[in-house]
N, C-alpha and C. Protein backbone atom coordinates (compact mmCIF):
# COMPACT_ATOMS: atom_id res chain seq x y z
N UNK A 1 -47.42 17.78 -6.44
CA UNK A 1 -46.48 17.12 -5.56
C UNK A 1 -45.19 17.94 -5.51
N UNK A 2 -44.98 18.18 -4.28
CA UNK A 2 -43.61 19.19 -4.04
C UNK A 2 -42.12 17.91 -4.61
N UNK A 3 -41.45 18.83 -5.09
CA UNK A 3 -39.87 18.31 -5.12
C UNK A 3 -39.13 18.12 -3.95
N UNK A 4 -38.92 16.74 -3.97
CA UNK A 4 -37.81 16.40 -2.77
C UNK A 4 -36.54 17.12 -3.10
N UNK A 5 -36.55 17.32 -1.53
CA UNK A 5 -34.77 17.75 -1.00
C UNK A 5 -33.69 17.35 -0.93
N UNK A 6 -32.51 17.77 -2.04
CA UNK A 6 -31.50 16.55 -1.95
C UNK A 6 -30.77 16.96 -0.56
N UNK A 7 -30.28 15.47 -0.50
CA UNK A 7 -29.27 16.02 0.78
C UNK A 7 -27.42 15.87 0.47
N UNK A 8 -27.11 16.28 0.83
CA UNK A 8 -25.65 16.92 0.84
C UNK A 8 -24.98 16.27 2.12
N UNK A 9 -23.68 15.43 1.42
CA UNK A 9 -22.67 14.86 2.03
C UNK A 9 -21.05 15.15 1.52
N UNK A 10 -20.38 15.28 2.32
CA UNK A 10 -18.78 15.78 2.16
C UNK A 10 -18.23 14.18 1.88
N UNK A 11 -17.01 14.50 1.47
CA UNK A 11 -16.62 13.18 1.25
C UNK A 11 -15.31 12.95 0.12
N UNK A 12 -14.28 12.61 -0.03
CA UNK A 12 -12.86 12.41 0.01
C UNK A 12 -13.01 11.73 -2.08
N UNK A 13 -12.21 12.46 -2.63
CA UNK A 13 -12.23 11.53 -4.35
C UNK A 13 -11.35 10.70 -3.72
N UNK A 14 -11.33 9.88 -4.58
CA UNK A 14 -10.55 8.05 -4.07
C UNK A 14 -9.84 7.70 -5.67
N UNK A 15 -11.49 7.85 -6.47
CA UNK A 15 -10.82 8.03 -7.95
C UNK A 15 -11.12 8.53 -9.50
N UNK A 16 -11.09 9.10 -10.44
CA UNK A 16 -11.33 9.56 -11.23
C UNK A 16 -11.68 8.39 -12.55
N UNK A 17 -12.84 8.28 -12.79
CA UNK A 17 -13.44 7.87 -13.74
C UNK A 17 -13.73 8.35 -15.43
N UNK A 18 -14.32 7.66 -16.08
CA UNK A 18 -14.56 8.00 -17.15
C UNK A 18 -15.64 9.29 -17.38
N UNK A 19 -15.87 10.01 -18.57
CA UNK A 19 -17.24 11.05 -18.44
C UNK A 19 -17.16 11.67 -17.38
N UNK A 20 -16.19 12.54 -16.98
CA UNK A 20 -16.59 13.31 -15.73
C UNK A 20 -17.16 12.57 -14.47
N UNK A 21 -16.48 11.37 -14.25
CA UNK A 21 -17.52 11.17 -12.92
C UNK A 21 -16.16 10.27 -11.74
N UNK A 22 -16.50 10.86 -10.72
CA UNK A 22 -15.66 10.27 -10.25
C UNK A 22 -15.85 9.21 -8.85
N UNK A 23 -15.04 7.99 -7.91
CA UNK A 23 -15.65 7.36 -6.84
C UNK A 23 -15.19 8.22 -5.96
N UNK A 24 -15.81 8.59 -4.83
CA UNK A 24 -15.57 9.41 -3.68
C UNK A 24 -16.18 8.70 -2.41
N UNK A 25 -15.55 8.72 -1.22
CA UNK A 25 -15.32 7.94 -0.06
C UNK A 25 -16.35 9.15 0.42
N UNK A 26 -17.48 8.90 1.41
CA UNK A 26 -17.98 9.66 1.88
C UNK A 26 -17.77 9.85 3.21
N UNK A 27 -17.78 10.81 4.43
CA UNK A 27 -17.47 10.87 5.40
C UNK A 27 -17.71 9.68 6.16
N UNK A 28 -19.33 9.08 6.03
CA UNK A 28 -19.77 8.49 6.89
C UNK A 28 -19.39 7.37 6.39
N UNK A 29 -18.89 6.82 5.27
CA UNK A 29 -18.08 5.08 5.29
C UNK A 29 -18.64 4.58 3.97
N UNK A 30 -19.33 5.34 3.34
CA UNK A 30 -20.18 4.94 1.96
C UNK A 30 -19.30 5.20 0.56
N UNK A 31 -19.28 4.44 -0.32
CA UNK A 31 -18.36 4.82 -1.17
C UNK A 31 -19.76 4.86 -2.44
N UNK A 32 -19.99 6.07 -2.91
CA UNK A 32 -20.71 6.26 -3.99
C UNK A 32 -20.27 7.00 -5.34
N UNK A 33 -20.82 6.92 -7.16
CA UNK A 33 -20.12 7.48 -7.88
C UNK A 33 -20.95 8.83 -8.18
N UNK A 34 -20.04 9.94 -8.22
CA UNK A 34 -20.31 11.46 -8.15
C UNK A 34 -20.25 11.89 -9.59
N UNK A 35 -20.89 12.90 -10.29
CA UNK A 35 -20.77 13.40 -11.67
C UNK A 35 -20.83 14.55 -11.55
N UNK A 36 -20.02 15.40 -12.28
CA UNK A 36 -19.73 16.93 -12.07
C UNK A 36 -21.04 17.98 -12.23
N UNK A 37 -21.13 18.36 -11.52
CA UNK A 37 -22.09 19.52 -11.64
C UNK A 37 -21.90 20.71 -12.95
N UNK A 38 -22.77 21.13 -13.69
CA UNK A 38 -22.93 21.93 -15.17
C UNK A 38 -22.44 23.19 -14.33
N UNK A 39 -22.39 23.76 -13.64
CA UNK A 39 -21.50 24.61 -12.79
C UNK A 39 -20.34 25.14 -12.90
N UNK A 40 -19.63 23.62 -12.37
CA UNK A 40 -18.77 23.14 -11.82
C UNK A 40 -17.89 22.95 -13.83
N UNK A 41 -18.26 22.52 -14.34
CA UNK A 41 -17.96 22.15 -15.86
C UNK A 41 -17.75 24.00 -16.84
N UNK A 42 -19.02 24.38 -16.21
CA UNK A 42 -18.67 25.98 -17.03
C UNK A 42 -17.66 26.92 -16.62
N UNK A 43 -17.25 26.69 -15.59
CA UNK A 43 -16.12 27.14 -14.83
C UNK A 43 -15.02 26.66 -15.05
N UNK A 44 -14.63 25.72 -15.61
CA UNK A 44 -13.52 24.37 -15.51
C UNK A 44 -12.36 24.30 -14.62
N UNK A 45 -13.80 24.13 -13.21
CA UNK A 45 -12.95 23.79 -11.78
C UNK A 45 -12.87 21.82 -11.74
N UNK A 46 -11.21 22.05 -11.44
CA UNK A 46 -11.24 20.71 -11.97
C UNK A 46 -11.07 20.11 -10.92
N UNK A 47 -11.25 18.53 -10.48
CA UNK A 47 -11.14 17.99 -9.46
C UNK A 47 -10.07 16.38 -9.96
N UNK A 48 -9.05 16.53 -8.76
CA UNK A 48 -8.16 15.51 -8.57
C UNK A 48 -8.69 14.86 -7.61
N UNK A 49 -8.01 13.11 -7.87
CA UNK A 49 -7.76 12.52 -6.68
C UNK A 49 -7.41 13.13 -5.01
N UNK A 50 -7.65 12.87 -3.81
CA UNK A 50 -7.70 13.29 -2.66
C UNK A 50 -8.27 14.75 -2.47
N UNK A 51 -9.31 15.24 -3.15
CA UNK A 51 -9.73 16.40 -2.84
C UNK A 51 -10.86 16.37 -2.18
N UNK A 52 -11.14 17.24 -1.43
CA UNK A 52 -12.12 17.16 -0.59
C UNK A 52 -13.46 17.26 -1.20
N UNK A 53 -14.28 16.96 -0.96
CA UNK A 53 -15.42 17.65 -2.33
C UNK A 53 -16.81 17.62 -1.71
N UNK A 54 -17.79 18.36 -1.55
CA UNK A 54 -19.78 18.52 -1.61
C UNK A 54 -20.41 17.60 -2.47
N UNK A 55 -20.80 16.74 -2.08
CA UNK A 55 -22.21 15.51 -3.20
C UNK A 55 -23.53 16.43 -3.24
N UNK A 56 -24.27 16.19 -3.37
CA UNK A 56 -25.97 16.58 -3.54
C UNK A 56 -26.13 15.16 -3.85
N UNK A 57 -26.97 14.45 -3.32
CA UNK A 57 -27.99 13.26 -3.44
C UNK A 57 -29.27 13.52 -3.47
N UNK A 58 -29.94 12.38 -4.57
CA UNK A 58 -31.38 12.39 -4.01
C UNK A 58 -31.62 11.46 -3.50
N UNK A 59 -32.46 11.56 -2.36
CA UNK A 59 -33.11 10.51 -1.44
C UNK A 59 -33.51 9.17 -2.09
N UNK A 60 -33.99 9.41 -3.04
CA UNK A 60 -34.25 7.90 -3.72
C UNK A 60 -33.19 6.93 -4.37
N UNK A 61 -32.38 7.66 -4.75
CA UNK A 61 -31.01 6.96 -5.26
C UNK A 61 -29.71 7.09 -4.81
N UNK A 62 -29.17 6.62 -3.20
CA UNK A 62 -28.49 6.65 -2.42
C UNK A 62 -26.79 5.95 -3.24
N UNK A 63 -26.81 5.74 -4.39
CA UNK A 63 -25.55 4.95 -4.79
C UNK A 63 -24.80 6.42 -5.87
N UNK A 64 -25.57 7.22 -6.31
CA UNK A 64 -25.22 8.61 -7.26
C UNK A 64 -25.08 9.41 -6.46
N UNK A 65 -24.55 10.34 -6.90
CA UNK A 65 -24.69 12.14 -6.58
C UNK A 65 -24.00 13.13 -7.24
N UNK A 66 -24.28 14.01 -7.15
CA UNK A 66 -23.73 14.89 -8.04
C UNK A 66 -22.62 15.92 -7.10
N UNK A 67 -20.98 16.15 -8.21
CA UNK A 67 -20.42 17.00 -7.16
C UNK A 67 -20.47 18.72 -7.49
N UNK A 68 -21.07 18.75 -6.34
CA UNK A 68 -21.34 20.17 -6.27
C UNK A 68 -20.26 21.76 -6.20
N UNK A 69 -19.25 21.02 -4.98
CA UNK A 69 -18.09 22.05 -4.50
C UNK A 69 -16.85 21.56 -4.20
N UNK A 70 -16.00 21.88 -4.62
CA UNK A 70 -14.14 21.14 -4.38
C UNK A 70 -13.99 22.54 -3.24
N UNK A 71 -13.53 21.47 -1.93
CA UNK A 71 -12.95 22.27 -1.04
C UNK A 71 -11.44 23.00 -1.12
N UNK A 72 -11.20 24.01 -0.99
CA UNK A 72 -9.80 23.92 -1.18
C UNK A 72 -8.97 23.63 -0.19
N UNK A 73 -7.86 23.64 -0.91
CA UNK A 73 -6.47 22.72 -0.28
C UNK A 73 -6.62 23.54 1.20
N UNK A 74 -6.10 22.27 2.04
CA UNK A 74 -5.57 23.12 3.55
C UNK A 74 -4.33 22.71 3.59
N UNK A 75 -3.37 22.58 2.48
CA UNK A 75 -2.44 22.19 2.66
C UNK A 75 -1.30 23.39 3.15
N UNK A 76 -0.49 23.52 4.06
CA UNK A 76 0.71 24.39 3.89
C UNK A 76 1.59 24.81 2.90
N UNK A 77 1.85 26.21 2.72
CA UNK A 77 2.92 26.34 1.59
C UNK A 77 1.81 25.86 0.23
N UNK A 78 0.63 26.43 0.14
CA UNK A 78 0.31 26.77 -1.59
C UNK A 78 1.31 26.66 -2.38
N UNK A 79 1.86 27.64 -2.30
CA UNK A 79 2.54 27.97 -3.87
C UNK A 79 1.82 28.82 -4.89
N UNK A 80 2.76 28.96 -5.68
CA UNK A 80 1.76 29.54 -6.75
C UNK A 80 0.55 28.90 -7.23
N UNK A 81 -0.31 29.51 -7.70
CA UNK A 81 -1.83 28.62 -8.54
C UNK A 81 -1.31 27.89 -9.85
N UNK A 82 -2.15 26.83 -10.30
CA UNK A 82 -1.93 26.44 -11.15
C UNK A 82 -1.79 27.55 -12.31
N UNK A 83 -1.13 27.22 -13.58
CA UNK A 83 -0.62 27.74 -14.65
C UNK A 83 -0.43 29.16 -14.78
N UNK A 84 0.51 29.42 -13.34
CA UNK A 84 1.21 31.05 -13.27
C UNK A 84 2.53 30.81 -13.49
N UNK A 85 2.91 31.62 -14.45
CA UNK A 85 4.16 31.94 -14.97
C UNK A 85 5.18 32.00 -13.84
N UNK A 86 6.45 31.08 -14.05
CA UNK A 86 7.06 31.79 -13.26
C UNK A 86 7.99 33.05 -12.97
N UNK A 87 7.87 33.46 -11.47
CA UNK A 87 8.86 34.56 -11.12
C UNK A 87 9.84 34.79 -11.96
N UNK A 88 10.08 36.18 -12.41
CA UNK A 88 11.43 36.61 -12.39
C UNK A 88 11.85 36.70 -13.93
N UNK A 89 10.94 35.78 -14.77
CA UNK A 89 10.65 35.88 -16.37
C UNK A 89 10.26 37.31 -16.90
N UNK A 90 10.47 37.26 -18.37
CA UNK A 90 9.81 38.16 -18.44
C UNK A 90 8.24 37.89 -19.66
N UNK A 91 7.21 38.74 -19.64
CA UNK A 91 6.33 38.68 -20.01
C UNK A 91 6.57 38.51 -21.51
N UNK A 92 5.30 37.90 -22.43
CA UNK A 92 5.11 37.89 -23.89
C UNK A 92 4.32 38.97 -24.26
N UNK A 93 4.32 39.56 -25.32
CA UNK A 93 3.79 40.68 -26.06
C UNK A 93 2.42 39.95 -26.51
């Protein structure tokens, strides 16, 4: 028997839970709870509230999914990345 295909939905964090898992608003109006992808954890790409984010679902269990990808910001004016020194300091030995 072949392995089903998960399917993949975009969809908004709302809020950050216990164990890595968080509730996320899905495009289409569904609010389901997401758990970080082993990926996503070895990397320690971290995900906040209002970030955009990739699910993977499986077809049989429409209330889980797993998050796959944090979109990045489209916000204006970045800024520096998280935990860069600032300008104009000078460096440690």
């Amino acid at each position: 028997m072949a392995k089903e295909e998960l399917i993949q939905f975009e969809g908004l964090v709302t809020e950050i839970l216990p164990d890595a898992r968080y509730r996320v608003q899905l495009d289409a109006g569904h609010e389901i709870v997401a758990y970080t992808a082993g990926k996503m954890k070895k990397n320690r790409i971290k995900t906040l509230a209002g970030d955009r984010v990739t699910i993977e679902m499986s077809p049989y269990d429409l209330e889980k999914g797993r998050l796959i990808f944090r979109h990045k910001d489209e916000r204006p004016g970045g800024g520096p990345p998280r935990g860069a020194p600032p300008r104009g300091q000078f460096r440690r030995r």
